[in-house]
Protein backbone atom coordinates (compact mmCIF):
# COMPACT_ATOMS: atom_id res chain seq x y z
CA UNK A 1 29.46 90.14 20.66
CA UNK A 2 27.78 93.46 21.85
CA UNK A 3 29.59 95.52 24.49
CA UNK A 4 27.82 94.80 27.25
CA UNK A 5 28.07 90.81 26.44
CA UNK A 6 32.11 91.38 26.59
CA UNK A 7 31.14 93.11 30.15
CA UNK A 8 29.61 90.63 31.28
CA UNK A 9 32.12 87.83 30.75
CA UNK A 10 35.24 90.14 31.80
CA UNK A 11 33.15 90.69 34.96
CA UNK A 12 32.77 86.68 35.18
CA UNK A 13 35.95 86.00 34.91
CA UNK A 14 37.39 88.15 37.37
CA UNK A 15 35.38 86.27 39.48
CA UNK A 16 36.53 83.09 38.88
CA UNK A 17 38.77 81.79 41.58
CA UNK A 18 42.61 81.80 40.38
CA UNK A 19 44.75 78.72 40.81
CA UNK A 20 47.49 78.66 42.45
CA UNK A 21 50.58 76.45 43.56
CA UNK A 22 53.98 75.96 42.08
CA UNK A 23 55.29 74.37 39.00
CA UNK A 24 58.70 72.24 38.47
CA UNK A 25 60.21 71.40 35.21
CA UNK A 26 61.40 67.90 35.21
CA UNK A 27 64.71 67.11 33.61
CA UNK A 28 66.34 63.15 32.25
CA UNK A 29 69.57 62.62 32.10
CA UNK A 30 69.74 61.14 28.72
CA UNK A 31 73.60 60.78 28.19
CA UNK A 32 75.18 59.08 31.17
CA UNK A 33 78.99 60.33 29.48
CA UNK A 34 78.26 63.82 29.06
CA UNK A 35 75.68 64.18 32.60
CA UNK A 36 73.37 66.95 30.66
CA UNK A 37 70.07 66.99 32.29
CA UNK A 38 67.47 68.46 29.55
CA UNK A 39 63.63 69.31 30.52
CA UNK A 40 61.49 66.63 29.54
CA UNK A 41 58.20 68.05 31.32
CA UNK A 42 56.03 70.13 34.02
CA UNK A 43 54.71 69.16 36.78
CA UNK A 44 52.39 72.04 38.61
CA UNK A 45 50.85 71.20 42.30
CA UNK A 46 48.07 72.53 43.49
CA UNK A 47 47.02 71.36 47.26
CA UNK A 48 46.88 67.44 46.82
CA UNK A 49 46.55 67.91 43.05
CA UNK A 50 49.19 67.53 40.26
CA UNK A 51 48.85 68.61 37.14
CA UNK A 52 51.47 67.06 34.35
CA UNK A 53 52.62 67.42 30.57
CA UNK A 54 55.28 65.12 29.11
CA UNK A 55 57.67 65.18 26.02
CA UNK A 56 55.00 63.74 23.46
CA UNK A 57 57.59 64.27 20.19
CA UNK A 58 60.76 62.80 19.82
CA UNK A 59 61.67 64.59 16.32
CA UNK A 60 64.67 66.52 18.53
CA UNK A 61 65.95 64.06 20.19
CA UNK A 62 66.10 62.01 17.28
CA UNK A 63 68.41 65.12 15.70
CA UNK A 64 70.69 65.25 18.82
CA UNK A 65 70.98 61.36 19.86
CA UNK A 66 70.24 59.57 16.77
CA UNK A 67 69.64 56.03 17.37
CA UNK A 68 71.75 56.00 21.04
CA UNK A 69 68.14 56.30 22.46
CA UNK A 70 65.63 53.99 22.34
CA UNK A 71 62.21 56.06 21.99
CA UNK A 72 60.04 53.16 22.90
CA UNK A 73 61.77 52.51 26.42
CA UNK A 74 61.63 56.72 26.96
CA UNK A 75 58.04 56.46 26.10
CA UNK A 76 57.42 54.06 28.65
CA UNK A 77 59.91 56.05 31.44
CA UNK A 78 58.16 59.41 30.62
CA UNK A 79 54.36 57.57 31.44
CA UNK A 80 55.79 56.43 34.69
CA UNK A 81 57.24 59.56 35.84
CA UNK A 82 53.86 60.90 35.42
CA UNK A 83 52.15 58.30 36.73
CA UNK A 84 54.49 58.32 40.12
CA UNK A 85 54.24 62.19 40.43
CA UNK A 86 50.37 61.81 40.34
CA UNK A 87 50.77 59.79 43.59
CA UNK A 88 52.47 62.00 45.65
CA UNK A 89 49.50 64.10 46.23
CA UNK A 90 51.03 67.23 45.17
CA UNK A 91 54.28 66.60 47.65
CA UNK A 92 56.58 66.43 44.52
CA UNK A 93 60.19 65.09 45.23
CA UNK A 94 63.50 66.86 44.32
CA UNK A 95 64.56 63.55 42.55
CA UNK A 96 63.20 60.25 41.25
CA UNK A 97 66.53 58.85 40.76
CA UNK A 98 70.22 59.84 39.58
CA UNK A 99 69.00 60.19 36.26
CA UNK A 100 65.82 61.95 36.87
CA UNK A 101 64.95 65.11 39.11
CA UNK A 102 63.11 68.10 39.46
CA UNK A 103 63.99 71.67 39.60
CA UNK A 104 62.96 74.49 41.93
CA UNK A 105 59.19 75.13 42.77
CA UNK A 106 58.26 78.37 41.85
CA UNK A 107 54.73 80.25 41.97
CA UNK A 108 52.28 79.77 39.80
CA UNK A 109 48.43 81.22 39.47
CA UNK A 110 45.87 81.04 36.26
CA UNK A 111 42.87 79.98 35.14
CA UNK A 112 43.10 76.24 34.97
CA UNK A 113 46.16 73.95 36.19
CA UNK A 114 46.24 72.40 32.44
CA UNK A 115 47.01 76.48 31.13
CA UNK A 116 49.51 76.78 33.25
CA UNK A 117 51.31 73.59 32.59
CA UNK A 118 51.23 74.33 29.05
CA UNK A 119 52.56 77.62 28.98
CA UNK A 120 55.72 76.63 31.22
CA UNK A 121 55.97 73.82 29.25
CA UNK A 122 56.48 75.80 26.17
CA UNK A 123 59.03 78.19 27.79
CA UNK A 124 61.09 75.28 29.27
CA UNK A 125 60.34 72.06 26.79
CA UNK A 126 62.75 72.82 23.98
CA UNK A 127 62.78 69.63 22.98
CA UNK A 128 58.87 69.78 22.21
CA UNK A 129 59.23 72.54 19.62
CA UNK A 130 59.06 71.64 15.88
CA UNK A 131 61.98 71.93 13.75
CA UNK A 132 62.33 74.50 11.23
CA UNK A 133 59.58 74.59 8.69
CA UNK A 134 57.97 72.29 10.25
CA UNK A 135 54.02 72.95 11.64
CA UNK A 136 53.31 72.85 15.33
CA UNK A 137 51.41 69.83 16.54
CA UNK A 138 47.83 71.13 18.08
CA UNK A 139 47.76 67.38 19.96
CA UNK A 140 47.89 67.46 23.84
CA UNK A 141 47.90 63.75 25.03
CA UNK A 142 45.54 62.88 28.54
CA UNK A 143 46.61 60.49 30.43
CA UNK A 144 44.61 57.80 31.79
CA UNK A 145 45.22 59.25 35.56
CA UNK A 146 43.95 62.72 34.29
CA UNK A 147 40.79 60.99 32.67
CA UNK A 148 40.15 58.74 35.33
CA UNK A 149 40.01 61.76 37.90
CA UNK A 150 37.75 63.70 35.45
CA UNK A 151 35.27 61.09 34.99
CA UNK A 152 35.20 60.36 38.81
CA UNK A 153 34.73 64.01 39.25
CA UNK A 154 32.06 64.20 36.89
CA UNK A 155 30.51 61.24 38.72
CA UNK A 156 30.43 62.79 42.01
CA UNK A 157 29.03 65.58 40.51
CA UNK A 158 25.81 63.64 38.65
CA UNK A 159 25.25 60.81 41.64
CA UNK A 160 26.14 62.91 44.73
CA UNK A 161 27.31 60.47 47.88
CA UNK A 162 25.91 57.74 45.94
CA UNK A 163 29.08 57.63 44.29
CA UNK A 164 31.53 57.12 46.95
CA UNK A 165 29.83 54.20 47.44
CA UNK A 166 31.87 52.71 44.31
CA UNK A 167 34.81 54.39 43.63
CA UNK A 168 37.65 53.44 45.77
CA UNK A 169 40.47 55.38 46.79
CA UNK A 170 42.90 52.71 47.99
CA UNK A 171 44.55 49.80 46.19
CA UNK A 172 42.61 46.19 46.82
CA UNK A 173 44.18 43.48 48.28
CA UNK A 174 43.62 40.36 46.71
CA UNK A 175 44.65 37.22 48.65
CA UNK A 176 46.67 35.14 45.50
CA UNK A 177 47.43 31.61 47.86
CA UNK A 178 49.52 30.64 50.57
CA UNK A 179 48.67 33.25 52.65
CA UNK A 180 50.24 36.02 50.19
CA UNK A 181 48.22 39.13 49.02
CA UNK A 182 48.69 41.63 46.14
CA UNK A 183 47.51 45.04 46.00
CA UNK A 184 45.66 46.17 42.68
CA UNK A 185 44.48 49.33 41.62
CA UNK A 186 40.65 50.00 40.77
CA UNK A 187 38.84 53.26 41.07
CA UNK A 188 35.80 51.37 40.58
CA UNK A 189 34.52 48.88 42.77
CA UNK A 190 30.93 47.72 44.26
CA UNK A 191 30.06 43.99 45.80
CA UNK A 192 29.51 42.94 42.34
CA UNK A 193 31.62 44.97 39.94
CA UNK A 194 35.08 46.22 39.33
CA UNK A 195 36.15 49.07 36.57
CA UNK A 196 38.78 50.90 35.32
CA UNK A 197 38.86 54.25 33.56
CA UNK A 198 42.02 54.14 30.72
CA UNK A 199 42.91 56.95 27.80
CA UNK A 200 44.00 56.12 24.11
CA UNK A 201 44.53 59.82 24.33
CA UNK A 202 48.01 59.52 22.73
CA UNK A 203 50.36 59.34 19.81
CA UNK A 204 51.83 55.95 20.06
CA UNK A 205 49.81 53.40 20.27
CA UNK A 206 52.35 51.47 22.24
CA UNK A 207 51.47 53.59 25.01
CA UNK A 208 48.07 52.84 24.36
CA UNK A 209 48.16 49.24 24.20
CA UNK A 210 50.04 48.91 27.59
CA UNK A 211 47.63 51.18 29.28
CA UNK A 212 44.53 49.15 28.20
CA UNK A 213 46.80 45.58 28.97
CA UNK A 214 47.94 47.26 31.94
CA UNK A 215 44.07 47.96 33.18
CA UNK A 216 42.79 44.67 31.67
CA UNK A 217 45.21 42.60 33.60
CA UNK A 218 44.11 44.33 36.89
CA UNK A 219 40.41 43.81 36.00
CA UNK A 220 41.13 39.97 35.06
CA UNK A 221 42.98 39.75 38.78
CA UNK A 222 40.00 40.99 40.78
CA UNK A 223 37.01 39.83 38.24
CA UNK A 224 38.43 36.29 38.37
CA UNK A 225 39.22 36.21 42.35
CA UNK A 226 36.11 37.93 43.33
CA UNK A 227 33.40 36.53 40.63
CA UNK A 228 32.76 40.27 40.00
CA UNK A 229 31.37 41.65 36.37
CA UNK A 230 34.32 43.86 34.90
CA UNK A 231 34.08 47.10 32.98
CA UNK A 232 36.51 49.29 31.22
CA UNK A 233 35.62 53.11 30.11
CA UNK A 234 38.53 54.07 27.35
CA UNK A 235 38.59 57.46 26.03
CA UNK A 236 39.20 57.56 22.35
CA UNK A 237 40.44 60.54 20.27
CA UNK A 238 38.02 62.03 18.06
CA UNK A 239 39.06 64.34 14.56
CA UNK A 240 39.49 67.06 16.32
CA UNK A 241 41.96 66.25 18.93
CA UNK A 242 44.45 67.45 16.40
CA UNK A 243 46.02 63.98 15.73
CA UNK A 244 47.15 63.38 11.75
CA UNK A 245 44.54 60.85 10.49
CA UNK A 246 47.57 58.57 10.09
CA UNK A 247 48.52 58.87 13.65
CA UNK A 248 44.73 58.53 14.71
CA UNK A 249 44.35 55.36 12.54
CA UNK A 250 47.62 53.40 14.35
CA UNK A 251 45.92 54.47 17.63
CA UNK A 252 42.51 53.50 16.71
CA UNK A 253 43.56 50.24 15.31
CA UNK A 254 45.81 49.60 18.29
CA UNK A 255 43.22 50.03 20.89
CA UNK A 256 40.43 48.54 19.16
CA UNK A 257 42.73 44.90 19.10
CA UNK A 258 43.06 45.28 22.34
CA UNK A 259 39.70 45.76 23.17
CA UNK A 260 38.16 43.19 21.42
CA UNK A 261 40.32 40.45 23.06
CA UNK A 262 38.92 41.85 26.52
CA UNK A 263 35.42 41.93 25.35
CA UNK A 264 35.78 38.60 24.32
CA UNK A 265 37.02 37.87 27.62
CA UNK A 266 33.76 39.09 29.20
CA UNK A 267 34.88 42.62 29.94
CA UNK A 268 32.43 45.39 29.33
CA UNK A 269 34.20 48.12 27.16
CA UNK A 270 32.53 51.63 27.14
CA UNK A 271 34.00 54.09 24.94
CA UNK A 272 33.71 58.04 23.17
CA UNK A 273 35.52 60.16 22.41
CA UNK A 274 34.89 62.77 25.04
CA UNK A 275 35.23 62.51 28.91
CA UNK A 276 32.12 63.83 29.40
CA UNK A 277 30.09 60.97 26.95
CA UNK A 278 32.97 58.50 28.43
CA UNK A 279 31.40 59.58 32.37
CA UNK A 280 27.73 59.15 30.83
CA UNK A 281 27.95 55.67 29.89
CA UNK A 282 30.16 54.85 33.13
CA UNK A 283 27.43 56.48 35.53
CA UNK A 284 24.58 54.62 33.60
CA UNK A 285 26.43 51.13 33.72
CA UNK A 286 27.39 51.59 37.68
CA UNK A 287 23.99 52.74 38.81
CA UNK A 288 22.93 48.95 38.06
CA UNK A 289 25.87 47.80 40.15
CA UNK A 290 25.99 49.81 43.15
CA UNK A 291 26.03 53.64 42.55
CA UNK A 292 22.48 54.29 43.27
C-alpha cells in the first residue's frame, strides 16, 4: 500500500464515529460452599444496545471443578444470561440472581461494540484462556439475538420503510382457548407469514439444537393458530469461522436434523453461512409476503 493509500485510510478512520458506553464483566457463582464469583462474560451498552460475549470453553473449569459441574446445564444458563441482558435495552442490572451479578460499569469507546467486548473479555475471562501448550481458539460464537438484529438491520437498510411493515418489535399474543393468551416472539411477521432468524454459530451443538427447537416451536404456535406460511433463516458456520472440522461436523450434523424435521413440517428453511447471504435470501422470500 503506497503512502498516500495509508493516508487516506488513517484520515478515514479518524473520522469514523467512536463508540461509546460502558462495559460490565459478569460473574457465576459456581460453588455455592466456597461463594467465589469468577467472570464468565462482558456485557458492553451502548444507548439501547448491548453488546455480549460468553464463556464458550469449558477446558478450565473442567481443571478446577471436575465433574461437580454439569457443562450442559452452564451452557444453557450462560445463553440465557445473554439472552435476558439483550432485553434490557442497554439498562443492565447489578444482579440476575444470588448466584449471578454484574460488576461496576465503567467507560468504554472503540471502533465497534464487538472490539471492545472482546478485548475486556480477554483481560477479565480467565477462564477463556487455553491451557498451557495448548493453541488459542480463533472461534467467536453469534448468537441468534446478535444475528437476528444484523439481518433486520441489513433489511432496513435494502427495503427502506417497507420493512417495518414486517418485522415486529413486540411479542404476539396468541389466544390458546378459554379465553387465555400466550405471548410469542417473532421478528418477522406480515398477514400471511411468520419468521424467525436463529444462529448455529456455536460450538455445541446442543446449543444449537435448542435454538432452532426453541424458534421452530414458536413458528409451529403462530403458523398453526394463524394459517400463516412459516420461515426460518439459520446462519451456518462456514471453514473459516475458525471451528475444528470435528467441531463444525457435530454442529452441522446437529442442525441439519433439526432442520429437516421442520422442513418436513412445512417450514421454509433459508440458510448460508454469512449474515449478509442469510439477509439476501430473507429479503427475497419476505418481499412476496409483505415487505414490498
Amino acid at each position: 500500500m503506497t503512502l498516500a493509500a495509508r493516508l487516506k485510510d488513517t484520515l478515514a478512520a479518524d473520522d469514523r464515529p467512536a463508540i461509546t458506553g460502558h462495559w460490565r464483566p459478569i460473574s457465576l457463582c459456581l460453588d455455592d460452599t466456597a461463594c467465589e464469583f469468577l467472570n464468565v462474560g462482558v456485557a458492553f451498552a451502548h444507548g439501547t444496545q448491548v453488546e455480549v460475549r460468553m464463556l464458550d470453553s469449558f477446558d478450565r473449569l473442567k481443571c478446577l471443578y471436575d465433574t461437580r459441574i454439569n457443562q450442559d446445564h452452564l451452557q444453557h444458563l450462560l445463553v440465557d444470561i445473554e439472552a435476558h441482558l439483550h432485553t434490557t435495552k442497554g439498562n443492565l442490572p447489578d444482579c440476575l440472581s444470588d448466584t449471578i451479578r454484574l460488576g461496576p460499569a465503567l467507560f468504554a469507546q472503540g471502533e465497534d461494540p464487538e472490539s471492545i467486548v472482546d478485548a475486556f473479555f480477554e483481560d477479565v475471562v480467565t477462564l477463556a484462556r487455553p491451557r498451557k501448550n495448548q493453541a488459542r481458539s480463533a472461534f467467536r460464537y453469534q448468537s441468534s439475538d446478535k444475528v437476528c438484529s444484523s439481518v433486520i438491520l441489513l433489511m432496513q437498510e435494502r427495503l427502506g420503510l417497507s420493512a417495518s411493515q414486517v418485522i415486529r418489535k413486540e411479542a404476539l399474543q396468541i389466544s390458546i382457548g378459554k379465553g387465555r393468551m400466550m405471548d410469542v416472539e417473532v421478528p418477522l411477521l406480515s398477514a400471511s407469514a411468520v419468521g424467525s432468524v436463529v444462529s448455529a454459530w456455536y460450538k455445541s451443538p446442543m446449543v444449537v439444537e435448542n435454538n432452532i427447537l426453541q424458534a421452530g416451536a414458536d413458528l409451529a404456535m403462530v403458523a398453526g393458530h394463524t394459517q400463516r406460511e412459516a420461515a426460518m433463516s439459520v446462519l451456518i458456520p462456514n471453514a473459516d469461522s475458525g471451528l475444528t472440522i470435528k467441531e463444525r461436523s457435530q454442529v452441522e450434523k446437529a442442525a441439519y436434523r433439526k432442520l429437516e424435521r421442520f422442513e418436513r413440517s412445512g417450514v421454509k428453511v433459508l440458510r448460508d453461512d454469512t449474515t449478509a447471504g442469510l439477509a439476501e435470501q430473507t429479503i427475497a422470500w419476505w418481499k412476496e409476503r409483505g415487505a414490498a
